[in-house]
N, C-alpha and C. Protein backbone atom coordinates (compact mmCIF):
# COMPACT_ATOMS: atom_id res chain seq x y z
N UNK A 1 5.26 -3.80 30.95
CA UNK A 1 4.89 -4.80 29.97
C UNK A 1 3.50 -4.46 29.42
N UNK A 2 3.28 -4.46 28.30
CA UNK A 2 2.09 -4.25 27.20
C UNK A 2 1.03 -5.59 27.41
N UNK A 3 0.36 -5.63 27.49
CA UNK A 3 -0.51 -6.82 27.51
C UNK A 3 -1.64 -6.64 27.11
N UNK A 4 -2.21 -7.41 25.83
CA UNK A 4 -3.29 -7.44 25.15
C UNK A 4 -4.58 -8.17 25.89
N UNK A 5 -5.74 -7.49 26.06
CA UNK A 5 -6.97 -8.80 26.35
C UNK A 5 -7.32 -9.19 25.17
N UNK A 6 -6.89 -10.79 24.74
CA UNK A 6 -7.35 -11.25 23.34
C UNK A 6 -9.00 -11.42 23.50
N UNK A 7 -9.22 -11.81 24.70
CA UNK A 7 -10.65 -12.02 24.47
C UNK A 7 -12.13 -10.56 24.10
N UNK A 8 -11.20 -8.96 24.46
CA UNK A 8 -11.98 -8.07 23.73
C UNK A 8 -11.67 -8.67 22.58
N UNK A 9 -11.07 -8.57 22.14
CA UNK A 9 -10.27 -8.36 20.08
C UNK A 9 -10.90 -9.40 19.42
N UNK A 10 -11.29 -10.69 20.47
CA UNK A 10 -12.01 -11.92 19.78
C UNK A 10 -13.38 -11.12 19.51
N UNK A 11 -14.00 -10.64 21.00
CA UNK A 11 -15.24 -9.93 20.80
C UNK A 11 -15.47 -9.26 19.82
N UNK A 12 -14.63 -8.50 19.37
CA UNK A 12 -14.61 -7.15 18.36
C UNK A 12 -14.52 -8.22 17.31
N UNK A 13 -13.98 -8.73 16.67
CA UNK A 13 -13.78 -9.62 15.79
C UNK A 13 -15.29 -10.16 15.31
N UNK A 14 -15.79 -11.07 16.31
CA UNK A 14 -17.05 -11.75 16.29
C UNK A 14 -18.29 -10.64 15.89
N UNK A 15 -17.96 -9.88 16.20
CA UNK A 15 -18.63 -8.66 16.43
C UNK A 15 -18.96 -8.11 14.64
N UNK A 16 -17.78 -7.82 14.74
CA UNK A 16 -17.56 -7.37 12.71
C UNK A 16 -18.33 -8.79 11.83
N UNK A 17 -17.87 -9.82 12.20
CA UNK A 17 -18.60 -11.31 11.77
C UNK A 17 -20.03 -11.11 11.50
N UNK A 18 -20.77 -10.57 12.70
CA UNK A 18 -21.89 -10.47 12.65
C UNK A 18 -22.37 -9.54 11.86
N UNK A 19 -21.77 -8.61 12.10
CA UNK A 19 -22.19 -7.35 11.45
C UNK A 19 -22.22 -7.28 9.72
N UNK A 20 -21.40 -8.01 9.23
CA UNK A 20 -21.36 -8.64 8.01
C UNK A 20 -22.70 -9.55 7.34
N UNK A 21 -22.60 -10.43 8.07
CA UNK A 21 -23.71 -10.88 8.40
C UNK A 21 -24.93 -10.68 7.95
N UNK A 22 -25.17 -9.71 9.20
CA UNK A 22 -26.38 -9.17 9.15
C UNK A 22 -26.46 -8.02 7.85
N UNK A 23 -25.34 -7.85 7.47
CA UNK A 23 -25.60 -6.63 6.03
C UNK A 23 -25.92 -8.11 4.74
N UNK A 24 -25.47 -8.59 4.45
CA UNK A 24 -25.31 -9.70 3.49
C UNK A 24 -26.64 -10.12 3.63
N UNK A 25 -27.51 -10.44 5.06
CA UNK A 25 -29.11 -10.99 4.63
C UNK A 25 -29.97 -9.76 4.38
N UNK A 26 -29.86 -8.87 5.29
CA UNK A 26 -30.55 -8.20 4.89
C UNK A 26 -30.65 -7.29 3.57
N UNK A 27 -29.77 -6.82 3.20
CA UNK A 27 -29.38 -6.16 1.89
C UNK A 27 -30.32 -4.80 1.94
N UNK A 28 -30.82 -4.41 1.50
CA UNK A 28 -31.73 -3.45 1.23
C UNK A 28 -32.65 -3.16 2.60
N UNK A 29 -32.73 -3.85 3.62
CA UNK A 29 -33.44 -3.49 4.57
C UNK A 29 -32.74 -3.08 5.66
N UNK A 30 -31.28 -2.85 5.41
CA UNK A 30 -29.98 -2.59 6.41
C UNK A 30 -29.53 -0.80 6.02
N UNK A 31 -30.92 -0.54 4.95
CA UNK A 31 -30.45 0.82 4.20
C UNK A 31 -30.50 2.09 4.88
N UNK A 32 -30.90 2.08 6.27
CA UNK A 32 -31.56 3.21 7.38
C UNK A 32 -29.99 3.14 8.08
N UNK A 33 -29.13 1.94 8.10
CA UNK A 33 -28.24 2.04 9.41
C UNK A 33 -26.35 1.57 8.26
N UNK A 34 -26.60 1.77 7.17
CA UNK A 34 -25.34 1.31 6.47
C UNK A 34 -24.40 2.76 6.64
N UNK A 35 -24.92 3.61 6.77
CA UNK A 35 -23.98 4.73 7.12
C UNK A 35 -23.38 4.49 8.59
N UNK A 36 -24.21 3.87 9.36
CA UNK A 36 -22.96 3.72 11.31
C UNK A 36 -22.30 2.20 10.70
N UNK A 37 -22.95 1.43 9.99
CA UNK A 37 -22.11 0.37 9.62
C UNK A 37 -20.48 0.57 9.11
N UNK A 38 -20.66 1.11 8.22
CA UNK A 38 -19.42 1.80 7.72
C UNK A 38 -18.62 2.55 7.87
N UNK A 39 -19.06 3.43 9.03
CA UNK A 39 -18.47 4.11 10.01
C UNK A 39 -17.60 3.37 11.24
N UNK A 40 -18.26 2.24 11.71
CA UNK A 40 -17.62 1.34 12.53
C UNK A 40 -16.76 0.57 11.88
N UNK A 41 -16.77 -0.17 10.68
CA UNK A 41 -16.31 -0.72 10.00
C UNK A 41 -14.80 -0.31 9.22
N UNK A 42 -15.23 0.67 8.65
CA UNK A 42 -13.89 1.46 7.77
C UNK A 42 -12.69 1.98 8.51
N UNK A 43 -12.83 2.25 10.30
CA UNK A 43 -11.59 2.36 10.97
C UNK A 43 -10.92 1.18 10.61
N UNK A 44 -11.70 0.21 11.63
CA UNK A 44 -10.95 -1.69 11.06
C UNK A 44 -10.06 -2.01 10.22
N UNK A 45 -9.99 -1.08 9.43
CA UNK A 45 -9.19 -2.30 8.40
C UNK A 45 -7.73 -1.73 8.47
N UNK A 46 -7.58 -0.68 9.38
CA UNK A 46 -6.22 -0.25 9.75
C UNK A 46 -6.09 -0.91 11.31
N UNK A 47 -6.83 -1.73 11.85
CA UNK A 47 -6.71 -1.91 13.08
C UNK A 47 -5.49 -3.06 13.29
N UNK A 48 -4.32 -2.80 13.86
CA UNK A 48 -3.05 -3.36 13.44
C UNK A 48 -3.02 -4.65 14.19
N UNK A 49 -3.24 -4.45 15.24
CA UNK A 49 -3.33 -5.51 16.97
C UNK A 49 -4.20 -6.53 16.36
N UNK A 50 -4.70 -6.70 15.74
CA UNK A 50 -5.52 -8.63 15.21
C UNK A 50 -6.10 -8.60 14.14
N UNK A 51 -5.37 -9.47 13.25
CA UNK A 51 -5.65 -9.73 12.02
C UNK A 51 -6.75 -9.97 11.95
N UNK A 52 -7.57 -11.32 12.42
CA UNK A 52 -8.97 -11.32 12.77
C UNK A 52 -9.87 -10.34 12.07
N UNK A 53 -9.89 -9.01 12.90
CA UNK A 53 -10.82 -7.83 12.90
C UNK A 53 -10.48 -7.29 11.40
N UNK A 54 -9.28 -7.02 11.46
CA UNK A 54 -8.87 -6.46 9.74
C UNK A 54 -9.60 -7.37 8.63
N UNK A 55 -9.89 -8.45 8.97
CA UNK A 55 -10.60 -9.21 7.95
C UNK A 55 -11.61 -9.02 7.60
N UNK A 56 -12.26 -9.24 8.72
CA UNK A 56 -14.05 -9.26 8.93
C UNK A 56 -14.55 -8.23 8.61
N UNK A 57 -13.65 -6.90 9.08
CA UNK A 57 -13.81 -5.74 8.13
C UNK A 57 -13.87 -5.57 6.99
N UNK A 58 -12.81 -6.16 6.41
CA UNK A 58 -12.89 -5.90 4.65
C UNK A 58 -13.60 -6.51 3.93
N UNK A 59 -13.73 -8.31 4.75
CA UNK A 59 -15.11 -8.72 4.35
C UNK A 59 -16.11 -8.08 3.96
N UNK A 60 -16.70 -7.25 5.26
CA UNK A 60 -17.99 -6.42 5.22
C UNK A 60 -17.77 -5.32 4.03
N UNK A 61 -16.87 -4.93 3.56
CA UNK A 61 -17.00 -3.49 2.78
C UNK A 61 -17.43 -4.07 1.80
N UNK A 62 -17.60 -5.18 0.28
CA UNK A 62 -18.24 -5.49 -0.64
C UNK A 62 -19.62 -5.28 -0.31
N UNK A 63 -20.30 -5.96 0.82
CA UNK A 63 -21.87 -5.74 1.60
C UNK A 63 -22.45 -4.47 1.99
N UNK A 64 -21.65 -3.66 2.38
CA UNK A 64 -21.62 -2.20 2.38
C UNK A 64 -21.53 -1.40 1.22
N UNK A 65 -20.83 -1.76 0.08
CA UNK A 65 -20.80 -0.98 -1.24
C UNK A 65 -22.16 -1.27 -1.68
N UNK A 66 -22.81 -2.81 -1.77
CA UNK A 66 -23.76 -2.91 -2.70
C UNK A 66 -25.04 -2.68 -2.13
N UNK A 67 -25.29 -2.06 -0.34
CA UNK A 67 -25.89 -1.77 -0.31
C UNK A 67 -26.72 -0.01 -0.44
């Protein structure tokens, strides 16, 4: 039997939340680290196992383009 821990995937989830986040206030001062942002980020949005994460991901990519 396959069994998921929802509570990583929440983590990971919350996780992308933040990370969004933190690109959206900072904007221009997030400009040293938007390349690992987007690197962590851009797997996500193929991540099949929780919708959740696929979100928060794609969320973040508008915040990531304009920075």
């Amino acid at each position: 039997m396959i069994q998921i821990k929802t509570e990583i995937l929440e983590e990971k989830a919350n996780a992308c939340v933040l990370l969004h986040d933190c690109i959206a206030e900072l904007k221009e001062g997030i400009d040293l680290w938007i390349d690992e942002g987007a690197e962590t980020l851009v797997p996500l949005l193929n991540f099949y196992q929780h919708a959740e994460i696929r979100i928060a991901a794609a969320l973040a990519m508008p915040e990531i383009l304009k920075s």
